[in-house]
C-alpha atoms as a PDB file:
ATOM      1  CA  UNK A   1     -12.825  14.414 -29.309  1.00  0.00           C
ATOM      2  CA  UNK A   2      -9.428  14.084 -28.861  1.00  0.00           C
ATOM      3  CA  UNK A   3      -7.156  14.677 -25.224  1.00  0.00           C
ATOM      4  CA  UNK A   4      -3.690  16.061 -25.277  1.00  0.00           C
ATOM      5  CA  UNK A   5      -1.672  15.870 -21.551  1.00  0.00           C
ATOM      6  CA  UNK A   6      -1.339  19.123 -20.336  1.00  0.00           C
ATOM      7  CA  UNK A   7       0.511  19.030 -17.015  1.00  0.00           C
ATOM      8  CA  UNK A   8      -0.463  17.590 -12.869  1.00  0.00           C
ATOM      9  CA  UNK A   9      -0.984  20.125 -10.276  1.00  0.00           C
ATOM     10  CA  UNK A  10      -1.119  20.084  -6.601  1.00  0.00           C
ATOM     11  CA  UNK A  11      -2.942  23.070  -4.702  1.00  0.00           C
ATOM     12  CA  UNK A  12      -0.762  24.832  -2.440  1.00  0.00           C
ATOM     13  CA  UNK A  13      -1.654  26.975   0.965  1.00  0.00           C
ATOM     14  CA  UNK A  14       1.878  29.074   0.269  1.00  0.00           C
ATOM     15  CA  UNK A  15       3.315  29.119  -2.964  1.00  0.00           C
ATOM     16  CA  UNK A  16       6.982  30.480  -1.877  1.00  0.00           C
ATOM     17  CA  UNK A  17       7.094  27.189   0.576  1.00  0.00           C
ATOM     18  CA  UNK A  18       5.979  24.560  -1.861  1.00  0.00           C
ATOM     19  CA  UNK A  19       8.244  26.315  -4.545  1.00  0.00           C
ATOM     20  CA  UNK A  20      11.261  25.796  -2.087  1.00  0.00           C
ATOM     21  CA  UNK A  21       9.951  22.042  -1.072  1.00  0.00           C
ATOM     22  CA  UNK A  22      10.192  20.986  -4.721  1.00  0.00           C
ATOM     23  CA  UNK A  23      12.990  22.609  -5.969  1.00  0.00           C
ATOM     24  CA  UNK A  24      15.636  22.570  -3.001  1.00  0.00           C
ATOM     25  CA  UNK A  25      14.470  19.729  -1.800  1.00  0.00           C
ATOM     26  CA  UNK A  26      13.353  16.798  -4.711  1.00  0.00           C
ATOM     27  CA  UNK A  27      15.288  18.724  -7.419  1.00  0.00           C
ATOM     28  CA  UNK A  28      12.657  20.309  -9.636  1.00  0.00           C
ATOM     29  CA  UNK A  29      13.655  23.001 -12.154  1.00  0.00           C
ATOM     30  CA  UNK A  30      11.379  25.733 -11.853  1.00  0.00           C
ATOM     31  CA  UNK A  31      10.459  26.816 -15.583  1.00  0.00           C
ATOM     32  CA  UNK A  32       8.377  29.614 -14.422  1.00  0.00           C
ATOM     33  CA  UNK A  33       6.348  31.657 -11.695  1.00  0.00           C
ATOM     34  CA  UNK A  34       3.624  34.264 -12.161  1.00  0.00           C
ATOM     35  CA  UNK A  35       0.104  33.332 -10.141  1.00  0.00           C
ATOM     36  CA  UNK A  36       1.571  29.631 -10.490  1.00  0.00           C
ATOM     37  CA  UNK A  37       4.657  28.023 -10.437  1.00  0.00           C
ATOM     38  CA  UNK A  38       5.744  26.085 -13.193  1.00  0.00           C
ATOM     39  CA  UNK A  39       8.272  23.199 -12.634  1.00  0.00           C
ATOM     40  CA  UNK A  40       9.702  20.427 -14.940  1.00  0.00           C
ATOM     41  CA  UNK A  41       9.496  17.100 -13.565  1.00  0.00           C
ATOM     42  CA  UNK A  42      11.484  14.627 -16.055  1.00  0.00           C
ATOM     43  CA  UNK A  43       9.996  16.366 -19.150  1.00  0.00           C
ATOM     44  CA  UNK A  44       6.376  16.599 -17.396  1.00  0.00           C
ATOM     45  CA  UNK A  45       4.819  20.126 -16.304  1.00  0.00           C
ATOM     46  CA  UNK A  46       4.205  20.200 -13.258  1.00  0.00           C
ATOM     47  CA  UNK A  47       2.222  23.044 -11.205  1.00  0.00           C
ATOM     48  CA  UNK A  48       1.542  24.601  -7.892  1.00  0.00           C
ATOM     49  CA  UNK A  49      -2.041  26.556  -7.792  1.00  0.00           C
ATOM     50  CA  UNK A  50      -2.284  28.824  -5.142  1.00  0.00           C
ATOM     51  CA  UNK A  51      -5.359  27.941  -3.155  1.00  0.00           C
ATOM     52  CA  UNK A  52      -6.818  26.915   0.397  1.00  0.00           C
ATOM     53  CA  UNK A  53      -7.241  23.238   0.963  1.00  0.00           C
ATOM     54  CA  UNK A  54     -10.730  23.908   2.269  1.00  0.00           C
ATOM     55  CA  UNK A  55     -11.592  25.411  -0.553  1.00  0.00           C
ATOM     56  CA  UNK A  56     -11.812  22.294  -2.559  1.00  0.00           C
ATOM     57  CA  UNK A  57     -13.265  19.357  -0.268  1.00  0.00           C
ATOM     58  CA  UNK A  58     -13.590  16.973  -2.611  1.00  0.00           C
ATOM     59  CA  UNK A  59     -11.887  13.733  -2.056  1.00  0.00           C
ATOM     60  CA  UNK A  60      -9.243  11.968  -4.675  1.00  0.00           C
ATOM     61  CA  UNK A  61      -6.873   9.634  -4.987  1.00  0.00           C
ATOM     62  CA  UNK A  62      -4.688  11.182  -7.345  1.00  0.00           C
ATOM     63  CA  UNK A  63      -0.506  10.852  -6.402  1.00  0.00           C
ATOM     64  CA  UNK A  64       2.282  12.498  -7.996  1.00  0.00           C
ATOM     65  CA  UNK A  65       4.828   9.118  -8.214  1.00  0.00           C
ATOM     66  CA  UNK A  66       8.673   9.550  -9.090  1.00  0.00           C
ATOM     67  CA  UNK A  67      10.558   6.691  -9.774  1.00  0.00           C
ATOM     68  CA  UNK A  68      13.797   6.103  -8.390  1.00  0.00           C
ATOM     69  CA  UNK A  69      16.602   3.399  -7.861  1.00  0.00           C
ATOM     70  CA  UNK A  70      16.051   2.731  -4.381  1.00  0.00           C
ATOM     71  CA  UNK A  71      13.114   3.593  -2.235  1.00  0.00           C
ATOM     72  CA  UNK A  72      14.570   3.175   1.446  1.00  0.00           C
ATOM     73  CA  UNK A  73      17.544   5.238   0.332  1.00  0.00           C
ATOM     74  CA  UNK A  74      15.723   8.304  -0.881  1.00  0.00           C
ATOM     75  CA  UNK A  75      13.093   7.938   2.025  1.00  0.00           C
ATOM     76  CA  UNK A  76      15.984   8.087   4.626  1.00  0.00           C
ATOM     77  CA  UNK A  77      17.801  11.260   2.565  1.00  0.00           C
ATOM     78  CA  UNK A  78      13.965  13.111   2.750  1.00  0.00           C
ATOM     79  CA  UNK A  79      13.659  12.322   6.623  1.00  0.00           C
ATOM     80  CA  UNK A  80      16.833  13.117   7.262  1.00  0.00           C
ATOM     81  CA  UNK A  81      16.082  17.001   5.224  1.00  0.00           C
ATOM     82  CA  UNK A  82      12.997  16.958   7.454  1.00  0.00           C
ATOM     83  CA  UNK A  83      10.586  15.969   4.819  1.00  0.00           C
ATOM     84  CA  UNK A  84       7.355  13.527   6.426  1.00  0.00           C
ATOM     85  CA  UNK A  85       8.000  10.233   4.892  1.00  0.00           C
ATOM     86  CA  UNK A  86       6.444   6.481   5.127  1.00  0.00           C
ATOM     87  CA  UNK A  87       7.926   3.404   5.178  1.00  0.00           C
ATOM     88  CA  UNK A  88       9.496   1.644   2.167  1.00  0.00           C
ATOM     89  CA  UNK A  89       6.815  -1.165   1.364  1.00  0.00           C
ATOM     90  CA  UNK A  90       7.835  -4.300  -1.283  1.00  0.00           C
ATOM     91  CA  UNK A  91       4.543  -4.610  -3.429  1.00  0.00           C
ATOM     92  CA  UNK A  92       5.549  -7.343  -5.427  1.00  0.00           C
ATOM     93  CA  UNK A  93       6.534  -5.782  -8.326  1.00  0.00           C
ATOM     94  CA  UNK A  94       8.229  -2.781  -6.745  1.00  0.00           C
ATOM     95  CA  UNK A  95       9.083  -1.199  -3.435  1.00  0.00           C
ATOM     96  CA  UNK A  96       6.634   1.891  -2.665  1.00  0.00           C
ATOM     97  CA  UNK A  97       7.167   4.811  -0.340  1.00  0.00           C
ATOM     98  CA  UNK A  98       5.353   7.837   0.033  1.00  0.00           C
ATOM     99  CA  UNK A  99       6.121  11.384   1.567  1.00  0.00           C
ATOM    100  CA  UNK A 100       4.097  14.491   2.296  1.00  0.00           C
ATOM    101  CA  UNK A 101       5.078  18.178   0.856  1.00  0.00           C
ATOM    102  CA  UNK A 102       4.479  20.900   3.010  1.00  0.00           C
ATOM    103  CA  UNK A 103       0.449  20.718   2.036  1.00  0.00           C
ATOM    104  CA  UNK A 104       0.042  17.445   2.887  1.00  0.00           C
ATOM    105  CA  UNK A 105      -0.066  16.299  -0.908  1.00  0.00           C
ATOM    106  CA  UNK A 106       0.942  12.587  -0.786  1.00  0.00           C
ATOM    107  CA  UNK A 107       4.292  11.522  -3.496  1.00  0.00           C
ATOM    108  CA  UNK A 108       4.846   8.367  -4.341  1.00  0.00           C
ATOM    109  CA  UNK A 109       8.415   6.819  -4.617  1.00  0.00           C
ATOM    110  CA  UNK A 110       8.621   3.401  -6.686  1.00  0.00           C
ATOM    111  CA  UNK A 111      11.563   1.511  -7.281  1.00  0.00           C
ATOM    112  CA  UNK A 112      10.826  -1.255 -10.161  1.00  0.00           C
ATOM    113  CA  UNK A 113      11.180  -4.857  -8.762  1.00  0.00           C
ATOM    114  CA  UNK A 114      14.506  -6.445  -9.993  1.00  0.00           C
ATOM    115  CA  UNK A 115      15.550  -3.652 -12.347  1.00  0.00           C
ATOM    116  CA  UNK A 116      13.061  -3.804 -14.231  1.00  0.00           C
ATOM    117  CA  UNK A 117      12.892   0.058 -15.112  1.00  0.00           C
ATOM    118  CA  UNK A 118       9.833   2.368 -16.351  1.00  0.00           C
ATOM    119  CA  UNK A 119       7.832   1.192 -19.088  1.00  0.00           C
ATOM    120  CA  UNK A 120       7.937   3.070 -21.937  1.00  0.00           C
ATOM    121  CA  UNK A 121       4.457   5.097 -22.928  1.00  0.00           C
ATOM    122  CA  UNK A 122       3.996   3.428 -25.862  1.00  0.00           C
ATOM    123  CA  UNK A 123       4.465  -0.099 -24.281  1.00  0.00           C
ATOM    124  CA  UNK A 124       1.771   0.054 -21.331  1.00  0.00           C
END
């Protein structure tokens, strides 16, 4: 059996909102919108399913996580847009923040630890 990456979705109570959180907001380009939205994400599909938190009690610890230069910085630009963030944290081999979209799904931020940059896919 072999796996091929589709895409990462987050369930969304209002579709129009989350579409506005992650395109006006972190950037996203939406690619396309019928009973989903589409978005690209740095080459990645990303979706938003329409659907009722309650609907799907199951716990997870799943995280979308962006990388960017500097944590603290893009934490203060989300507060300051009204966005629900955490605190920068330094984890030793990066600084990690976290914010909520408008469903309460929890994004990661991580800044590499001295410039270290992503890790290529076929490095890990």
């Amino acid at each position: 059996m072999t796996f091929h990456f589709d895409c990462i979705f987050y369930y969304s109570a209002d579709l129009d909102r989350s579409i506005r959180f992650y395109t006006d907001v972190l950037g996203f380009q939406l690619l396309s919108r019928d009973v989903i939205a589409r978005l690209d994400v740095d080459g990645v599909l990303f979706e938003i399913v329409p659907g009722d938190k309650q609907e799907f009690p199951q716990k997870g610890n799943a995280r979308l996580c962006l990388c960017v230069d500097n944590v603290a910085a893009a934490l203060e630009e989300l507060k300051a847009r009204g966005v629900r963030v955490g605190a920068a944290v330094d984890k030793g081999a990066g600084v990690l923040g976290t914010l909520l979209d408008p469903d309460g799904n929890e994004i990661c931020l991580w800044q590499y630890a001295n410039g270290a940059g992503r890790v290529p896919p076929t490095q890990r």
